[in-house]
PDB file of N, CA and C in Angstrom:
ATOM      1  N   UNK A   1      28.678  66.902 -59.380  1.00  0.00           N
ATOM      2  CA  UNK A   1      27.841  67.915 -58.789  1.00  0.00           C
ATOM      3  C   UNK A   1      27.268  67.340 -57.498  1.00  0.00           C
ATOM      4  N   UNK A   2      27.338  68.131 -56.375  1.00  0.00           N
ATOM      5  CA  UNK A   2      26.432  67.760 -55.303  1.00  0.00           C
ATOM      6  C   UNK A   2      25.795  68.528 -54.574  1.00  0.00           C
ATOM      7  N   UNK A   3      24.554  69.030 -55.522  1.00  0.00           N
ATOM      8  CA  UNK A   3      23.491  69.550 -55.329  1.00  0.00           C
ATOM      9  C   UNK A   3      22.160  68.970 -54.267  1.00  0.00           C
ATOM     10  N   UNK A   4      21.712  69.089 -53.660  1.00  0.00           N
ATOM     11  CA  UNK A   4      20.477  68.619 -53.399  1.00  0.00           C
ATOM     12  C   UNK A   4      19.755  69.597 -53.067  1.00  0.00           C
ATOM     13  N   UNK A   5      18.554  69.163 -53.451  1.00  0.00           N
ATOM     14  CA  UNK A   5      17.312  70.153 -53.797  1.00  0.00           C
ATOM     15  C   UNK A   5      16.134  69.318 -52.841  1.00  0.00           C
ATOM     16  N   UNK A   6      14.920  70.100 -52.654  1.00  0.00           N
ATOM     17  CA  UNK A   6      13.446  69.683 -51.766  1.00  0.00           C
ATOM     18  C   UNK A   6      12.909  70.028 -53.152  1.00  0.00           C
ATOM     19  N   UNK A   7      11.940  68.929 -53.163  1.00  0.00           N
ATOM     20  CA  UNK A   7      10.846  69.620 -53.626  1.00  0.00           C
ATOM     21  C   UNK A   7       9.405  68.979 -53.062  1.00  0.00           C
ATOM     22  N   UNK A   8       8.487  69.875 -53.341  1.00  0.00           N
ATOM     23  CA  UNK A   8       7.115  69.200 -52.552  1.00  0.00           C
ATOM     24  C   UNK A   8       6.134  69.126 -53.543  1.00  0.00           C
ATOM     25  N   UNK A   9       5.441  67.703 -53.278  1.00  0.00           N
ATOM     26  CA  UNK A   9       5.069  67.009 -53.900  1.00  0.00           C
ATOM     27  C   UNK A   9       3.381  68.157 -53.780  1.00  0.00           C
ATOM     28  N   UNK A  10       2.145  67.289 -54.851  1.00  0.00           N
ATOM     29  CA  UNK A  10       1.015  68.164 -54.597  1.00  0.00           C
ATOM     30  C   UNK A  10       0.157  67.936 -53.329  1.00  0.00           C
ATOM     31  N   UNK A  11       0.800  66.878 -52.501  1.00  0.00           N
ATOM     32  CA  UNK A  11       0.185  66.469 -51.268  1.00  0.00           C
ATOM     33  C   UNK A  11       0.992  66.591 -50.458  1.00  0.00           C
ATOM     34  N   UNK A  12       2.212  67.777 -50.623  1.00  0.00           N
ATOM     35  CA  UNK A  12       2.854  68.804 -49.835  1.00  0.00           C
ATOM     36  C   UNK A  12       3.882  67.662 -49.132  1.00  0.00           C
ATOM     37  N   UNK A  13       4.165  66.709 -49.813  1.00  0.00           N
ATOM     38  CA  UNK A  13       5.527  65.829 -48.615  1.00  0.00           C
ATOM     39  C   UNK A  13       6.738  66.087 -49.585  1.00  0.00           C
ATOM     40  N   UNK A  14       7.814  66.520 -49.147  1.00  0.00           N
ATOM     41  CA  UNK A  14       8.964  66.783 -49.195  1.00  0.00           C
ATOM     42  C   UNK A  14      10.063  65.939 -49.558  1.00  0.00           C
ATOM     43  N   UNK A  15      10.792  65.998 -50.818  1.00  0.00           N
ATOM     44  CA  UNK A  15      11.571  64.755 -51.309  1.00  0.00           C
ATOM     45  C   UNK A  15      12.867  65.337 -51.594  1.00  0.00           C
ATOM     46  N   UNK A  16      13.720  64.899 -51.446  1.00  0.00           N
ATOM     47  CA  UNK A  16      15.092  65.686 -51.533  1.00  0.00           C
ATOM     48  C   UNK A  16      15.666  64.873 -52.727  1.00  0.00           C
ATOM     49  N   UNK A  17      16.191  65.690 -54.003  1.00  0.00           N
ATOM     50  CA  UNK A  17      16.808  64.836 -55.220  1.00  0.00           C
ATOM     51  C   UNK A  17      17.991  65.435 -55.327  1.00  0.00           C
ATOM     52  N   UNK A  18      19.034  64.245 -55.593  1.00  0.00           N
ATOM     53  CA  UNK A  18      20.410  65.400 -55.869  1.00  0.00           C
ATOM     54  C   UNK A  18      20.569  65.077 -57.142  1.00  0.00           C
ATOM     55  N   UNK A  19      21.130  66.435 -57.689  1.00  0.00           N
ATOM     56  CA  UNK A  19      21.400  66.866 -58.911  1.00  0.00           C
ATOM     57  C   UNK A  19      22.506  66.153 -59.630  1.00  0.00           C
ATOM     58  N   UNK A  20      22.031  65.215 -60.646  1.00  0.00           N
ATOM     59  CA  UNK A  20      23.300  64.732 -61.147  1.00  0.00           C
ATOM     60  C   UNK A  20      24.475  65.552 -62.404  1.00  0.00           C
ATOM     61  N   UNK A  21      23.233  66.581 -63.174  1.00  0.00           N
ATOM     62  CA  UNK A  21      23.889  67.102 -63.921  1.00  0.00           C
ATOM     63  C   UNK A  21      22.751  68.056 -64.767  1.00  0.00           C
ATOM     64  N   UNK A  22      23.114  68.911 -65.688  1.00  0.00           N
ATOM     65  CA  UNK A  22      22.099  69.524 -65.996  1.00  0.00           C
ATOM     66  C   UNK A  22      22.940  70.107 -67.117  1.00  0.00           C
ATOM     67  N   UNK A  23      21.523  69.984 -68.022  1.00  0.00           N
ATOM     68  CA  UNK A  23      21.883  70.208 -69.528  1.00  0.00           C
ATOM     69  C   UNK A  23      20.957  71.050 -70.034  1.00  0.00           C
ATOM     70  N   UNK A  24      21.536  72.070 -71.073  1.00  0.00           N
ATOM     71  CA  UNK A  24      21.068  73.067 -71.771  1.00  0.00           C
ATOM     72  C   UNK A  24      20.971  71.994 -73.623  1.00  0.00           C
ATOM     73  N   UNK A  25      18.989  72.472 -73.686  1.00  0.00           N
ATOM     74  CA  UNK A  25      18.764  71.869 -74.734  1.00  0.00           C
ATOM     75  C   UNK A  25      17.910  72.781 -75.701  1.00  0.00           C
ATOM     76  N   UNK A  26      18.055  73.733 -76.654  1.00  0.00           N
ATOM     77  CA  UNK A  26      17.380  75.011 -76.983  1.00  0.00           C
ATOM     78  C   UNK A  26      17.547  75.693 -76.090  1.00  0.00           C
ATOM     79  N   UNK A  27      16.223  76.712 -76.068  1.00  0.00           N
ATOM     80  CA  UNK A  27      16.167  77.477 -75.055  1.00  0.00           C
ATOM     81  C   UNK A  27      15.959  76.971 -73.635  1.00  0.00           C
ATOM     82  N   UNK A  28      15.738  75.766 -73.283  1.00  0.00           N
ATOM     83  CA  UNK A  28      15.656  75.190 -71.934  1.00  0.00           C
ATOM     84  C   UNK A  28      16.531  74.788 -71.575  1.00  0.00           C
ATOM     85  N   UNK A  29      16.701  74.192 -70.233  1.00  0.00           N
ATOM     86  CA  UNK A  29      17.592  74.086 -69.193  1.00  0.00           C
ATOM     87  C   UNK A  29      16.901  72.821 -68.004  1.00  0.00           C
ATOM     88  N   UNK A  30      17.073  71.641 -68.552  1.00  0.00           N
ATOM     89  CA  UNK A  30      16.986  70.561 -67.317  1.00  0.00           C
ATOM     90  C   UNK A  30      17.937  69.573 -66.834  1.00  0.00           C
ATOM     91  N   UNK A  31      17.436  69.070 -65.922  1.00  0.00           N
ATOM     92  CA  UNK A  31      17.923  68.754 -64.600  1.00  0.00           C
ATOM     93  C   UNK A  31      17.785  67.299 -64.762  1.00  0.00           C
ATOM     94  N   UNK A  32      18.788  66.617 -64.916  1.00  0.00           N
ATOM     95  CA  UNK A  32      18.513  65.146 -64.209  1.00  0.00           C
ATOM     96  C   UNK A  32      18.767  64.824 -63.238  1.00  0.00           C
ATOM     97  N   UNK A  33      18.017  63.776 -62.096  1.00  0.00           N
ATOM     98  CA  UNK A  33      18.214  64.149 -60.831  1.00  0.00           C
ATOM     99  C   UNK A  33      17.360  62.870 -60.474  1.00  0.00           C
ATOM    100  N   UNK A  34      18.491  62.647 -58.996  1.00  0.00           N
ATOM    101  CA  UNK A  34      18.011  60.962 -58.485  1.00  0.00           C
ATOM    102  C   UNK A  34      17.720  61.438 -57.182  1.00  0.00           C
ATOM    103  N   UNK A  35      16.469  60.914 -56.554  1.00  0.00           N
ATOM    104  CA  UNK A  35      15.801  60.738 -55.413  1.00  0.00           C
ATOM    105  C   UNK A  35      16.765  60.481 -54.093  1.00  0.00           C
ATOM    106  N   UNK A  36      17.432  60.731 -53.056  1.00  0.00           N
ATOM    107  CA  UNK A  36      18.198  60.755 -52.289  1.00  0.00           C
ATOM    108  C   UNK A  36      17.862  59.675 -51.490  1.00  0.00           C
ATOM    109  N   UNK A  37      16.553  59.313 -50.864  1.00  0.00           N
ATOM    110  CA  UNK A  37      16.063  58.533 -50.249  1.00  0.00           C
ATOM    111  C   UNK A  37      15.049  57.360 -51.406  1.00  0.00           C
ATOM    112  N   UNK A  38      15.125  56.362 -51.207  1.00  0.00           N
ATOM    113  CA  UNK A  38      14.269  55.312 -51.863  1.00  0.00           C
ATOM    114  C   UNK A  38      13.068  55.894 -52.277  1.00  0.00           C
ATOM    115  N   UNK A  39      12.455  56.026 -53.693  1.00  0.00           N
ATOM    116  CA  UNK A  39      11.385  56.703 -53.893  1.00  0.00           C
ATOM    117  C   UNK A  39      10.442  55.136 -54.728  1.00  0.00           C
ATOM    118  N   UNK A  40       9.111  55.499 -54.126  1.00  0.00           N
ATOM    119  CA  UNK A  40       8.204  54.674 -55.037  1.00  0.00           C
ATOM    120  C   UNK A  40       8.358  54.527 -56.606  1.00  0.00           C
ATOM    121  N   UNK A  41       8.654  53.540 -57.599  1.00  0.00           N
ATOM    122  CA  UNK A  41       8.880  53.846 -58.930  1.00  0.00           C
ATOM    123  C   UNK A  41       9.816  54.546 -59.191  1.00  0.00           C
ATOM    124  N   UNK A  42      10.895  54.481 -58.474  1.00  0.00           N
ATOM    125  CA  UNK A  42      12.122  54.856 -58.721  1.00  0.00           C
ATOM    126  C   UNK A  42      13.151  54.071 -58.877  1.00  0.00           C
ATOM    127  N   UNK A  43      13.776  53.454 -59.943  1.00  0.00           N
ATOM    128  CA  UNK A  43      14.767  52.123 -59.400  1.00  0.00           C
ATOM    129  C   UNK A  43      15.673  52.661 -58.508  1.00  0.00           C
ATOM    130  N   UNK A  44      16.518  51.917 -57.884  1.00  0.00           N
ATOM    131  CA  UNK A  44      17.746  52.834 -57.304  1.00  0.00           C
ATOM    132  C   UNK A  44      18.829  53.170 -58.269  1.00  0.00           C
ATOM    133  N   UNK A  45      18.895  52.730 -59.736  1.00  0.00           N
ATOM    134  CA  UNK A  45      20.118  53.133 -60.539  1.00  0.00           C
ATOM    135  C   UNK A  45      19.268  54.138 -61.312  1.00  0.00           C
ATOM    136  N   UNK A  46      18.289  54.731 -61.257  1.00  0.00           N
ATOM    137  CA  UNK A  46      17.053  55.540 -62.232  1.00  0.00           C
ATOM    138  C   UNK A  46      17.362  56.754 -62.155  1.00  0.00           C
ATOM    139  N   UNK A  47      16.623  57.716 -62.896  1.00  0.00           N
ATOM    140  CA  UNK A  47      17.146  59.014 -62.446  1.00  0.00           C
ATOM    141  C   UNK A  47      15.986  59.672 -63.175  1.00  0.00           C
ATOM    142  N   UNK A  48      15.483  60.869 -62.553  1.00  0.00           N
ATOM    143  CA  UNK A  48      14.367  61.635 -63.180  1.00  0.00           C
ATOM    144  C   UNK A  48      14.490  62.928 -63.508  1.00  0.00           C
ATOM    145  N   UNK A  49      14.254  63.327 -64.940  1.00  0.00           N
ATOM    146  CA  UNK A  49      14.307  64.525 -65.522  1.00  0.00           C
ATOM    147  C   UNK A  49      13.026  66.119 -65.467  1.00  0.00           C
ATOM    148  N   UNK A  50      13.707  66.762 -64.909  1.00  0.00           N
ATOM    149  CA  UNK A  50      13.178  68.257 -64.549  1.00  0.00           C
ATOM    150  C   UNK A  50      13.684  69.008 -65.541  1.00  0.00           C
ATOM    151  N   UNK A  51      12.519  70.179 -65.743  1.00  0.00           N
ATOM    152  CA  UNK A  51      13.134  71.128 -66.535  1.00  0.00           C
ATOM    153  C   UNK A  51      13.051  72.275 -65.583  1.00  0.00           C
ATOM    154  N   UNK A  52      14.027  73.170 -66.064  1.00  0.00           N
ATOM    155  CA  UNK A  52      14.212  74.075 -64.642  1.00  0.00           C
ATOM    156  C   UNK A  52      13.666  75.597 -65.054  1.00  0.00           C
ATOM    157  N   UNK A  53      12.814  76.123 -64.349  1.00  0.00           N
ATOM    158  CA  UNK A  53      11.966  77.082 -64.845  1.00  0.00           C
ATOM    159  C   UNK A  53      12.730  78.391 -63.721  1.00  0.00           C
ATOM    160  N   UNK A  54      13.147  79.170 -64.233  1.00  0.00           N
ATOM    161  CA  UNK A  54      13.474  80.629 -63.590  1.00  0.00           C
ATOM    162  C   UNK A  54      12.508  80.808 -63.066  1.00  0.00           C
ATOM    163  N   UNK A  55      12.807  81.463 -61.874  1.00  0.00           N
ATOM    164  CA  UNK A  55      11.522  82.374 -60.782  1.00  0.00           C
ATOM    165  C   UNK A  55      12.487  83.367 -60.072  1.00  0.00           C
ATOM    166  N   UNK A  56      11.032  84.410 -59.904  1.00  0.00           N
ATOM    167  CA  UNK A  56      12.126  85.497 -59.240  1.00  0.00           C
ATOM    168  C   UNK A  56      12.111  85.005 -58.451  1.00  0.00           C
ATOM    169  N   UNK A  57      12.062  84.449 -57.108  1.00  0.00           N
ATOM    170  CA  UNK A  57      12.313  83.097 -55.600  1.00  0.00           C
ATOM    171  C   UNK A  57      13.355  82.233 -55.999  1.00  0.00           C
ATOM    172  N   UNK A  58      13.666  81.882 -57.016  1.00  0.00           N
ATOM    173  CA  UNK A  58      14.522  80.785 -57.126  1.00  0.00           C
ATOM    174  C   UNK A  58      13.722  79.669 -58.501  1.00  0.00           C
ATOM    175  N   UNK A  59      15.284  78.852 -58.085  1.00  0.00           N
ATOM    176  CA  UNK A  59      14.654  77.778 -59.593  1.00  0.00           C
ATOM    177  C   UNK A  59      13.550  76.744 -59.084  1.00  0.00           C
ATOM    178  N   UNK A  60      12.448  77.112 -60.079  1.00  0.00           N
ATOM    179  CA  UNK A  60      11.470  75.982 -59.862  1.00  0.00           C
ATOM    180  C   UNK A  60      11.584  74.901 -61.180  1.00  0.00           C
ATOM    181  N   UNK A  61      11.389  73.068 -60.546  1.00  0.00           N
ATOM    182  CA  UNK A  61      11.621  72.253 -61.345  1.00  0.00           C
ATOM    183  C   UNK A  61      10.170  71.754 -61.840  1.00  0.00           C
ATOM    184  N   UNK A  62      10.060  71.225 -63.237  1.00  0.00           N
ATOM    185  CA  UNK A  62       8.882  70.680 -63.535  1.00  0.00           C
ATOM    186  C   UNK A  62       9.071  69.200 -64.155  1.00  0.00           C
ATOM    187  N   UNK A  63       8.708  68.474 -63.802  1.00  0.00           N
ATOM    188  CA  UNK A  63       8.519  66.916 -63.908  1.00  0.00           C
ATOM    189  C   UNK A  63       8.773  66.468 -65.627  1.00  0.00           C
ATOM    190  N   UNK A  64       9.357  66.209 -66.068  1.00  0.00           N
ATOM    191  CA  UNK A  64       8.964  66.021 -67.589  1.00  0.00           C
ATOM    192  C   UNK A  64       8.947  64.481 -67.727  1.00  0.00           C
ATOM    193  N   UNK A  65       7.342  64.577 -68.244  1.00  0.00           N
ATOM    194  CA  UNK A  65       7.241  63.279 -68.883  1.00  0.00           C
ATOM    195  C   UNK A  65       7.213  62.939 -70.590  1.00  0.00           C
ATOM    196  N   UNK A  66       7.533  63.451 -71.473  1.00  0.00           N
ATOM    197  CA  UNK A  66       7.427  63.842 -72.805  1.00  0.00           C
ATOM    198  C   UNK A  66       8.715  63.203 -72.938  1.00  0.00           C
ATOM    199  N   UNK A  67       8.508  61.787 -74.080  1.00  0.00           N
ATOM    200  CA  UNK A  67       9.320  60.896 -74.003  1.00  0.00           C
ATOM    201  C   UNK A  67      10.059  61.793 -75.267  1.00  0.00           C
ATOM    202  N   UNK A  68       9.692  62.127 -76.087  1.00  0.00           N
ATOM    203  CA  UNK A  68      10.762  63.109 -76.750  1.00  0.00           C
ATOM    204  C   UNK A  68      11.938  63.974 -76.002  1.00  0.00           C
ATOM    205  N   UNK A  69      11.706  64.320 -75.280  1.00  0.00           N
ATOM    206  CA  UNK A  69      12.161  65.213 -74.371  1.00  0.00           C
ATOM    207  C   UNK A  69      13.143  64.256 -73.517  1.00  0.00           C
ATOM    208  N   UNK A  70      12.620  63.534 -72.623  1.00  0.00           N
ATOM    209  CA  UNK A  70      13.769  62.004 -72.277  1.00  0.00           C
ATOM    210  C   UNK A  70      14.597  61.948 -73.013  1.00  0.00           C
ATOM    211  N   UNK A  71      13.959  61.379 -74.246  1.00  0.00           N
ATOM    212  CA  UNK A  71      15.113  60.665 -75.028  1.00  0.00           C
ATOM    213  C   UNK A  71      16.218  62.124 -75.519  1.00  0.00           C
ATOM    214  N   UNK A  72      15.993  62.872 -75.545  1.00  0.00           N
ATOM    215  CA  UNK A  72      17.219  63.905 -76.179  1.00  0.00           C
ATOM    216  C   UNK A  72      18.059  64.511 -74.601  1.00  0.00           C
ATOM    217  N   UNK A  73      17.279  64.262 -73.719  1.00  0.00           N
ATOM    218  CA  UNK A  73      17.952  64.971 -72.205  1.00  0.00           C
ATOM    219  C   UNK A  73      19.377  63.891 -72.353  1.00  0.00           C
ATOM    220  N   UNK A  74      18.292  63.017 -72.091  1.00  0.00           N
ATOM    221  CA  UNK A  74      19.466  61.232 -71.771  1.00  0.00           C
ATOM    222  C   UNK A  74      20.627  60.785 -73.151  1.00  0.00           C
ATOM    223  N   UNK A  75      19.857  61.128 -74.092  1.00  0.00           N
ATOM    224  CA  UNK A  75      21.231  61.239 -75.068  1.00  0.00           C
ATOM    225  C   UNK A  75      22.374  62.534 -75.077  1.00  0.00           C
ATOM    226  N   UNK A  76      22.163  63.506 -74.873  1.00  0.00           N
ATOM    227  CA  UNK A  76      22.577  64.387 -74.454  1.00  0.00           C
ATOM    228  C   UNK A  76      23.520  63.918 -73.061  1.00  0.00           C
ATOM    229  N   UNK A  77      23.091  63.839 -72.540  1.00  0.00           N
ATOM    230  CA  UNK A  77      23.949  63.437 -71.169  1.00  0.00           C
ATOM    231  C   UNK A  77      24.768  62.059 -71.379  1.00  0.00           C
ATOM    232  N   UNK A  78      24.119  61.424 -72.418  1.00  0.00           N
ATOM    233  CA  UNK A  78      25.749  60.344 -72.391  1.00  0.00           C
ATOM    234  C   UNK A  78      26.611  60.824 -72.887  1.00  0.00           C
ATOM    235  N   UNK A  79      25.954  61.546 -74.224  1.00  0.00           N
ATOM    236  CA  UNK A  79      27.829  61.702 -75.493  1.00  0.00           C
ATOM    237  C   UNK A  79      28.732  62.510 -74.157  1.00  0.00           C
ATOM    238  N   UNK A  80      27.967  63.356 -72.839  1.00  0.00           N
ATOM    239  CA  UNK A  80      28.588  64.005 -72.611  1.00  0.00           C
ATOM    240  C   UNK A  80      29.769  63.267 -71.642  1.00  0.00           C
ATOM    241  N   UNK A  81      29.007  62.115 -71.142  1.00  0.00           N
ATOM    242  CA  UNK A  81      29.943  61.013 -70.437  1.00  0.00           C
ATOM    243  C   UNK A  81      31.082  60.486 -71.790  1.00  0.00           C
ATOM    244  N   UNK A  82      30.591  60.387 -72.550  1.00  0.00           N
ATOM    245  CA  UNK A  82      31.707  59.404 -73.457  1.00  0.00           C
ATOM    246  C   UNK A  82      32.607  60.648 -74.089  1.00  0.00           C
ATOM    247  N   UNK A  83      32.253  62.105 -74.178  1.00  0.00           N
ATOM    248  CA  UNK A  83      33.491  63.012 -74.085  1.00  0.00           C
ATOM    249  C   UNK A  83      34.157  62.940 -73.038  1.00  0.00           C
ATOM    250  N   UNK A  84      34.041  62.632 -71.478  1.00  0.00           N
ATOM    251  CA  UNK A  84      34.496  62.458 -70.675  1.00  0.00           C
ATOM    252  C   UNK A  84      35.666  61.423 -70.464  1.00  0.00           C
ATOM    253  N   UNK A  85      35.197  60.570 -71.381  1.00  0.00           N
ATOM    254  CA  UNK A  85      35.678  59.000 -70.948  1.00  0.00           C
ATOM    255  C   UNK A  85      37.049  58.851 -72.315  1.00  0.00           C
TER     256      UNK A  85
END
């Protein structure tokens, strides 16, 4: 996938993440997604998970920190590499 997305931060500066892949988990729908440019607390092999919220404007992403939620995005997204592989 080569998506890239803006999003703005709450002190309105602008970060561009491209989309590595995105997975349907229940009724939700998130986004894992690596920082394009060097981000603070970001490793460079890291990657940060959004959940993607419908809007009538377009998709808005929300930050997920709910390590439950991690851990099933990121397991989810390997088996889907090792079906791949």
């Amino acid at each position: 996938m080569d998506d890239i997305v803006t999003l703005t931060t709450d002190e309105g500066e602008d970060i561009q993440f491209e989309i590595v892949t995105e997975i349907a988990l229940g009724d939700d729908f998130y986004a894992i997604m690596q920082p394009v440019k060097p981000l603070d607390g970001v490793g460079k092999d890291e990657a940060l998970v959004f959940r993607i919220i419908e809007a009538d404007d377009g998709d808005e992403y929300e930050l997920v920190i709910d390590d439950d939620i991690l851990d099933s995005v990121f397991d989810s997204y390997n088996a889907m590499i090792e079906e791949d592989e």
